[in-house]
Protein backbone atom coordinates (compact mmCIF):
# COMPACT_ATOMS: atom_id res chain seq x y z
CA UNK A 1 -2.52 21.73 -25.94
CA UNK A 2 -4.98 22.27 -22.90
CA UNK A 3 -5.63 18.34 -22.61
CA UNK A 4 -1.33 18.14 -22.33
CA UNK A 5 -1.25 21.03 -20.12
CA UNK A 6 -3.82 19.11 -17.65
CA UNK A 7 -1.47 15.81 -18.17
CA UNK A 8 1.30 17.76 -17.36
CA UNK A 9 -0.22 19.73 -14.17
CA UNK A 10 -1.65 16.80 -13.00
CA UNK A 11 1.17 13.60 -13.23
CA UNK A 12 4.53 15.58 -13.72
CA UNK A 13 4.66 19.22 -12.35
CA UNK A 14 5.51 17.72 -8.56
CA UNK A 15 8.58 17.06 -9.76
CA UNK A 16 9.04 18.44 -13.40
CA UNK A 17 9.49 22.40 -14.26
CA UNK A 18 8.86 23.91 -17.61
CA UNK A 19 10.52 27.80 -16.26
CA UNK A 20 13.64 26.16 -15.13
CA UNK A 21 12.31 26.25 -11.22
CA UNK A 22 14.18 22.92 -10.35
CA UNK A 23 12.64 19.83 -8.84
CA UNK A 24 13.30 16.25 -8.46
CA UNK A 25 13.05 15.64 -12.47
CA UNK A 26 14.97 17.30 -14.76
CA UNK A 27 13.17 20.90 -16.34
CA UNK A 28 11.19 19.93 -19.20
CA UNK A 29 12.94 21.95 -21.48
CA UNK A 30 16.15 20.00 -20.96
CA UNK A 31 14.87 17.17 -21.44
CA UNK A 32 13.14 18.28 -25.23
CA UNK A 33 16.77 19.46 -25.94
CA UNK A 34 18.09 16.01 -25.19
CA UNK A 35 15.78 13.24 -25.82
CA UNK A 36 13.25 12.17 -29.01
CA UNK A 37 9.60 12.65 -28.66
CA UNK A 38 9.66 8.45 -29.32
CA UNK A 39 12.06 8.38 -26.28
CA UNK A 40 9.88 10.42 -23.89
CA UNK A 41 7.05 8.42 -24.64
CA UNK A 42 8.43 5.25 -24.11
CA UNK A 43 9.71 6.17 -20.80
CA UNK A 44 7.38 8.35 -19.28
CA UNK A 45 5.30 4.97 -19.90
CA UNK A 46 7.47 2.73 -18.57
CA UNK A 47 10.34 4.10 -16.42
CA UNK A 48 10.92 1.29 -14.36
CA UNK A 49 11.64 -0.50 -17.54
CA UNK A 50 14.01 2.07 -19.05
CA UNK A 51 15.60 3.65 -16.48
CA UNK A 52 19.33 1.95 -17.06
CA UNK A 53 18.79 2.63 -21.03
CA UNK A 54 18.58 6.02 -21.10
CA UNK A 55 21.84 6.73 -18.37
CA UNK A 56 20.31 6.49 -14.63
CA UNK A 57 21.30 3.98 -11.90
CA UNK A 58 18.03 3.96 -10.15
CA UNK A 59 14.55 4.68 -10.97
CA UNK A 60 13.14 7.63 -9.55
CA UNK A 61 10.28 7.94 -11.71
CA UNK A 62 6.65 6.64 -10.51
CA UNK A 63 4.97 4.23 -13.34
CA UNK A 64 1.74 6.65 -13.70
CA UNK A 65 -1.65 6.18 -15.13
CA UNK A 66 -0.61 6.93 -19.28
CA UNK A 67 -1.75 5.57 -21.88
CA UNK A 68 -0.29 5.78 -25.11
């Protein structure tokens, strides 16, 4: 959990809440509620990639240093 938590702090909380707070990115918590763990993974690793799959005209999302 600490290792995610520093993932988290440190490549998504600029734009990414987890207390409903707003941001660019959709709260964390919405997005558990509406996509798979197997989703998240695959496009937190490769946005640019999946952006039109999963419902958004443009890709907002930085490609960032993940590994899976």
């Amino acid at each position: 959990v600490r290792l995610g938590k520093d993932v988290y702090l440190i490549n998504c909380a600029s734009c990414h809440s987890i207390k409903m707070q707003g941001g660019l990115g959709k709260d964390f918590n919405l997005v558990s509620y509406t996509r798979t763990k197997d989703e998240i993974r695959k496009y937190a690793l490769n946005p640019s990639k999946y952006y039109k799959e999963f419902g958004y005209s443009a890709n907002a999302m930085p490609t960032l240093p993940l590994s899976g």
